[in-house]
N, C-alpha and C. Protein backbone atom coordinates (compact mmCIF):
# COMPACT_ATOMS: atom_id res chain seq x y z
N UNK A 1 85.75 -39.43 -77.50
CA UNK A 1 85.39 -38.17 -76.92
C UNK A 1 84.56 -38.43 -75.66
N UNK A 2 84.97 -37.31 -74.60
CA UNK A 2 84.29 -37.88 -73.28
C UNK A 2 83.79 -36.40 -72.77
N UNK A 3 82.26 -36.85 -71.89
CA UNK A 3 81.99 -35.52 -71.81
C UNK A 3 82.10 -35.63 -70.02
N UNK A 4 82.40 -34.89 -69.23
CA UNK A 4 82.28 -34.20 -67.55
C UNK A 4 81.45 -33.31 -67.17
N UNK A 5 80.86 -33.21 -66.29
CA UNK A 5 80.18 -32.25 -65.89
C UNK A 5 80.42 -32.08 -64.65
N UNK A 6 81.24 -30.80 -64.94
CA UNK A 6 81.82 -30.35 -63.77
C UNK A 6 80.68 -29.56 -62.41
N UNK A 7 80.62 -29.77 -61.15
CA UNK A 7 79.53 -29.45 -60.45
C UNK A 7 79.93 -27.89 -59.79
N UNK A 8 78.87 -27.42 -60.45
CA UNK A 8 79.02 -25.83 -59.69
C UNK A 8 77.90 -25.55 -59.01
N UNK A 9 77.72 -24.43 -58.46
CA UNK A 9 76.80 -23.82 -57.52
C UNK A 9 76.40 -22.33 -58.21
N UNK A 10 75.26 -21.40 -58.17
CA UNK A 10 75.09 -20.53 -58.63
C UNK A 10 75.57 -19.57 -57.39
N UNK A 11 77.14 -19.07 -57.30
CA UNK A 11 77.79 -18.61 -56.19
C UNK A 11 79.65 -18.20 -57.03
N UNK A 12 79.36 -17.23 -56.76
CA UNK A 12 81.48 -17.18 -56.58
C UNK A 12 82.35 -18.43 -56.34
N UNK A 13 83.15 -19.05 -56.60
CA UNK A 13 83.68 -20.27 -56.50
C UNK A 13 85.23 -20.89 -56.67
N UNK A 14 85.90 -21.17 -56.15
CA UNK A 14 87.24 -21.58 -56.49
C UNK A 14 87.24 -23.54 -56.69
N UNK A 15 87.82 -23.94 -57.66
CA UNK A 15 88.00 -25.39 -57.39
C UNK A 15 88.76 -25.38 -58.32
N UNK A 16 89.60 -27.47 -58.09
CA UNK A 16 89.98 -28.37 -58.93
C UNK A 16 89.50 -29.21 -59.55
N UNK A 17 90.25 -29.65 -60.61
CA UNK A 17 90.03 -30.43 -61.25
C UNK A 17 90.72 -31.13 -62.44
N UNK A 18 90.64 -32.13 -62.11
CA UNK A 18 91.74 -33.16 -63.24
C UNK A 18 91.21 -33.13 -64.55
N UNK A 19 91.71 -33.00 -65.20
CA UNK A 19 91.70 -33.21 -66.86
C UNK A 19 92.77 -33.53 -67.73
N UNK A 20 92.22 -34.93 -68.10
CA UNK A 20 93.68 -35.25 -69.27
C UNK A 20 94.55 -35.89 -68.00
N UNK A 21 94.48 -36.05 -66.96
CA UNK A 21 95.51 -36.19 -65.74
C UNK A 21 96.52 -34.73 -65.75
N UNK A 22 95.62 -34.11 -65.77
CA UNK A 22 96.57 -32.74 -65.47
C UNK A 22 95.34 -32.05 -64.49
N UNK A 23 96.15 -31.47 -63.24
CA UNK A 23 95.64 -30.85 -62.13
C UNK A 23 95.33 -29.21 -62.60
N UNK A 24 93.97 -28.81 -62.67
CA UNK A 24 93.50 -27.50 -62.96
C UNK A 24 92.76 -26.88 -61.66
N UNK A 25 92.96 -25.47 -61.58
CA UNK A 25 92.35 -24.85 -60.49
C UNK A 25 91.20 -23.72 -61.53
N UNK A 26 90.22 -23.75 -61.23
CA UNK A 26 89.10 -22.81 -61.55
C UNK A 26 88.38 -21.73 -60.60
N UNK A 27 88.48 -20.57 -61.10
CA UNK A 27 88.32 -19.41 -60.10
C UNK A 27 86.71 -18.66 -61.12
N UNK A 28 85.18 -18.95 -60.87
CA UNK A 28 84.34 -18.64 -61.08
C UNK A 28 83.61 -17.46 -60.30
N UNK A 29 83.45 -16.25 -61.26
CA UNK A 29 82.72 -14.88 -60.24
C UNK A 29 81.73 -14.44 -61.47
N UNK A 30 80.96 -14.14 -60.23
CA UNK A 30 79.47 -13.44 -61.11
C UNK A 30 79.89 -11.96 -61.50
N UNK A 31 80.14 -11.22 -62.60
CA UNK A 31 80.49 -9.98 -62.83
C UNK A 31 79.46 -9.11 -63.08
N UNK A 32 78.74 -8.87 -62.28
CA UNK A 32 77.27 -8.36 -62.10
C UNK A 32 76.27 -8.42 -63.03
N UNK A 33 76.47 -9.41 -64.50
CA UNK A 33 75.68 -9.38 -66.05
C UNK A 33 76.06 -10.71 -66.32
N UNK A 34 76.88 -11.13 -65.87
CA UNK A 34 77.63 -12.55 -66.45
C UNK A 34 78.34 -12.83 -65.97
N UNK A 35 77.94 -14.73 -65.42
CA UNK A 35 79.50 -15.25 -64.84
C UNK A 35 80.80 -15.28 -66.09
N UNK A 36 82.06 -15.08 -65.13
CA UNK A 36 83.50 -15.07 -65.27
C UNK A 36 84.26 -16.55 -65.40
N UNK A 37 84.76 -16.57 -66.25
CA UNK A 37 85.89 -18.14 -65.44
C UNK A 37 87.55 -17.63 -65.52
N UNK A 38 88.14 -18.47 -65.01
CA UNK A 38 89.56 -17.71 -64.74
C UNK A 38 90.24 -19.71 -64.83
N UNK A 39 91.18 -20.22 -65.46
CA UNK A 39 91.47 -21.60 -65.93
C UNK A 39 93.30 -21.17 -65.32
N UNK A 40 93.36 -21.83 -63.77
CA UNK A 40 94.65 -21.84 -64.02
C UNK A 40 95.66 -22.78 -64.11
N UNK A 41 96.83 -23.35 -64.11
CA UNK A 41 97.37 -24.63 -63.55
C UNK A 41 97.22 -25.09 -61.92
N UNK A 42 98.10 -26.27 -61.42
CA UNK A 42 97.77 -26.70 -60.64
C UNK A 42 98.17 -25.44 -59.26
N UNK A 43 99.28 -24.89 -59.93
CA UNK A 43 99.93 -23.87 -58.62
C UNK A 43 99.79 -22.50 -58.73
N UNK A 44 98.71 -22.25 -59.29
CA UNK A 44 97.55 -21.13 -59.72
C UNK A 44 97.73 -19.81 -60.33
N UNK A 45 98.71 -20.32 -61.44
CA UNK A 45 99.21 -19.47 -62.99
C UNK A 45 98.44 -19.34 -63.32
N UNK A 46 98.14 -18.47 -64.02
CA UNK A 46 97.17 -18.29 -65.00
C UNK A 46 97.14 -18.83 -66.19
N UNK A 47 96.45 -19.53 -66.57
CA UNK A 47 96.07 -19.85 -68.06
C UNK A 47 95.67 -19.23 -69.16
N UNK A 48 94.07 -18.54 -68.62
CA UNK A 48 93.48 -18.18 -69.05
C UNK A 48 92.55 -17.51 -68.42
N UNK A 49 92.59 -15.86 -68.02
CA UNK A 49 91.53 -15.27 -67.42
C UNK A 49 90.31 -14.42 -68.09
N UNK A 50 89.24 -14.30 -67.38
CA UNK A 50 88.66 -13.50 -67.79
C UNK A 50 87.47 -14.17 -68.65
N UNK A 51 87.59 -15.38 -68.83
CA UNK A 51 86.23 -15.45 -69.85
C UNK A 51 84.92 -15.82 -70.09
N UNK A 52 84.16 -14.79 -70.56
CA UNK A 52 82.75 -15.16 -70.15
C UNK A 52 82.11 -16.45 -70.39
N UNK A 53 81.54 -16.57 -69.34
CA UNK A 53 80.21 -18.29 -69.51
C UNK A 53 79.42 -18.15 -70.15
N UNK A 54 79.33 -17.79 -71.38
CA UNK A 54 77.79 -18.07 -72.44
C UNK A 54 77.91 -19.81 -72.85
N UNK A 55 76.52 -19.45 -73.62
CA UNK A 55 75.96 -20.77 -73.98
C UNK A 55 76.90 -20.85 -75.38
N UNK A 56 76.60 -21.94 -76.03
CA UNK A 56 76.47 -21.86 -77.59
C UNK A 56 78.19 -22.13 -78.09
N UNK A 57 79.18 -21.77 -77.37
CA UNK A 57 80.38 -21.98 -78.30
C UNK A 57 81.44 -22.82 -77.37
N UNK A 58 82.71 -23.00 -77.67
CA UNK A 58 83.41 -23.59 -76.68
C UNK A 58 84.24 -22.46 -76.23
N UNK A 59 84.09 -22.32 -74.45
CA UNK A 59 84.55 -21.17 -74.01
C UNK A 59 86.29 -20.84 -74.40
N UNK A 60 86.91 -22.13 -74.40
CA UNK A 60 88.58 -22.29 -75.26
C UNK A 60 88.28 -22.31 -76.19
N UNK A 61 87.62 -22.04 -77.64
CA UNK A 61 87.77 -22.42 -78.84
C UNK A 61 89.06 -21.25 -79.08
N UNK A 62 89.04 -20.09 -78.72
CA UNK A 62 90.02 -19.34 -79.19
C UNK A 62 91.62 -19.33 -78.47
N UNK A 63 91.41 -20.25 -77.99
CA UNK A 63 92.49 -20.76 -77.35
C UNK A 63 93.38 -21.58 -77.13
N UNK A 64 92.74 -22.44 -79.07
CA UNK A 64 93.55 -24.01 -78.89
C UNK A 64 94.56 -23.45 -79.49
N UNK A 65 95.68 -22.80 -79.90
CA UNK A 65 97.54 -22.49 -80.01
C UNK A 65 97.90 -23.20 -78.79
N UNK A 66 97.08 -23.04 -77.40
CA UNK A 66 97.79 -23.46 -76.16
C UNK A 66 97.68 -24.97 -76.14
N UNK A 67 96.97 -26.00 -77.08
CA UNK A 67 96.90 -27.20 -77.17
C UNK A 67 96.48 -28.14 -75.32
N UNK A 68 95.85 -27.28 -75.05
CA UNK A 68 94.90 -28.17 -73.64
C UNK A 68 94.82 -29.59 -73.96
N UNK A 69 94.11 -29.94 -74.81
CA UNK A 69 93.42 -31.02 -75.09
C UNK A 69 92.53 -31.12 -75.09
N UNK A 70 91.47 -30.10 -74.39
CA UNK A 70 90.21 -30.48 -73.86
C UNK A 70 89.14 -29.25 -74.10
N UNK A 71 88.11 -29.10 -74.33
CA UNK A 71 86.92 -27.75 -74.92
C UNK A 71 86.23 -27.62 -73.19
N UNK A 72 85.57 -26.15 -73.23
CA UNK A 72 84.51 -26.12 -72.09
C UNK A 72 83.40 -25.41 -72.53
N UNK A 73 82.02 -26.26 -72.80
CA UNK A 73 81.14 -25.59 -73.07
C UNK A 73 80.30 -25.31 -71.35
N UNK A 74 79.14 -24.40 -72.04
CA UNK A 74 77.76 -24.24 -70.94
C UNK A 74 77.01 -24.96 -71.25
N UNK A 75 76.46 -25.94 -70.86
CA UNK A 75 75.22 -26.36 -71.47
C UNK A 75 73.49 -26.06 -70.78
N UNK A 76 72.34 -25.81 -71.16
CA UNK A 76 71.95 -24.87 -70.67
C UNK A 76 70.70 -26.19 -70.71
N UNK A 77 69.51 -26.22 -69.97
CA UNK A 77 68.49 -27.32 -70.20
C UNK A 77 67.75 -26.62 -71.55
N UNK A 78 68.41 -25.37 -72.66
CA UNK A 78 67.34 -25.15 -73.78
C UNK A 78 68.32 -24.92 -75.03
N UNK A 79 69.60 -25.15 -74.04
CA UNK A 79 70.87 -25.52 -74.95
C UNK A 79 71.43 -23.58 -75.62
N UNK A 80 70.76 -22.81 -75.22
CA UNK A 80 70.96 -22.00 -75.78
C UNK A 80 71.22 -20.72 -74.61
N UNK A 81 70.87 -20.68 -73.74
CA UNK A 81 70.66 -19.87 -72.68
C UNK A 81 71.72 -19.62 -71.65
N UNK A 82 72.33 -17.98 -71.81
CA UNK A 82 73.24 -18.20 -71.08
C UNK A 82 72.77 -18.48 -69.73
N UNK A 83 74.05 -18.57 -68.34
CA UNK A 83 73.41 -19.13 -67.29
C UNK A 83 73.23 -17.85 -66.85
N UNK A 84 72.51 -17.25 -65.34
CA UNK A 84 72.14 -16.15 -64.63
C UNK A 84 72.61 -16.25 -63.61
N UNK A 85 72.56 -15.22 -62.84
CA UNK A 85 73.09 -15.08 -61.54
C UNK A 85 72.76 -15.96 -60.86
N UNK A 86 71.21 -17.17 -60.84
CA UNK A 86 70.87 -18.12 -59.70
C UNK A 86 70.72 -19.18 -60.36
N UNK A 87 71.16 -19.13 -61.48
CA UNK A 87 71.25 -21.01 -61.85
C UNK A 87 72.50 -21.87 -62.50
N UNK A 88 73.31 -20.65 -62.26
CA UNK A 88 74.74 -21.74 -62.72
C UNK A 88 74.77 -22.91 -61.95
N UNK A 89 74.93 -23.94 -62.84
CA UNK A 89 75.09 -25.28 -61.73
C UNK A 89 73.93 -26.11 -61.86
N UNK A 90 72.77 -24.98 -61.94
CA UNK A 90 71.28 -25.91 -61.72
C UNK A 90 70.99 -26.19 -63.18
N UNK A 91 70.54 -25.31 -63.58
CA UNK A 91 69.84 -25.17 -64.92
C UNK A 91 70.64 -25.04 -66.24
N UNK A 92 72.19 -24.46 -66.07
CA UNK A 92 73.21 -24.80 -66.77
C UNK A 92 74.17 -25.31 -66.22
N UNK A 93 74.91 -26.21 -66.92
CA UNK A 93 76.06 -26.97 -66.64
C UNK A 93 77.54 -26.56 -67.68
N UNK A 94 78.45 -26.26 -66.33
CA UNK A 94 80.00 -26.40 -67.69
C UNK A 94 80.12 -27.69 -67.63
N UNK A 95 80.88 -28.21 -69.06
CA UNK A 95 81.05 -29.52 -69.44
C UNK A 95 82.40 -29.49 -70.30
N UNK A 96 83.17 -30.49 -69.65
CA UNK A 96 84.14 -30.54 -70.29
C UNK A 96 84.10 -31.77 -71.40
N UNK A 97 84.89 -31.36 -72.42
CA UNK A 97 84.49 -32.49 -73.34
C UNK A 97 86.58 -32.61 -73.87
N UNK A 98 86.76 -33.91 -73.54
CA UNK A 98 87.94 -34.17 -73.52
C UNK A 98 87.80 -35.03 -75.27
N UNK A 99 89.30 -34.85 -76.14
CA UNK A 99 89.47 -35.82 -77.24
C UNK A 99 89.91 -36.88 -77.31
């Protein structure tokens, strides 16, 4: 098991990223209470939209039928805390944890 920590900014955001050697695009927005994530393939299908960044669970857990391979938690510096409008990135981290 391997963990990533993917680098964000506390900001709206589009990026890539390899996982498993598979090319992912990530589309991150603050929805005025809680950041968003949006998980698509490399040529920017959708995967998986819409789901909120809390702390505490794996943001795919309800989503392994699609067999990714891989979980995305938040991890927060109190492990419990979702992130806020000015510290995604700083004070919490998404982390991918590959099997």
């Amino acid at each position: 098991m391997t963990t990533t920590v993917l680098p964000l900014v506390p900001e709206n955001q589009e990026f890539d990223a390899s996982i498993n050697n598979t090319n992912y695009k990530f589309k991150i927005i603050w929805r005025g209470a809680f950041w968003c994530m949006d998980l698509m393939d490399s040529s920017g299908a959708a995967i998986v939209s819409g789901i909120p960044m809390g702390s505490g669970a794996d943001l795919l857990g309800q989503y392994q039928h699609l067999s990714l391979g891989f979980s995305l938690y938040i991890i927060g510096n109190d492990g419990l805390t979702d992130p806020t409008q000015y510290d995604l990135g700083i004070n919490n981290k998404l982390c991918v944890v590959t099997e």
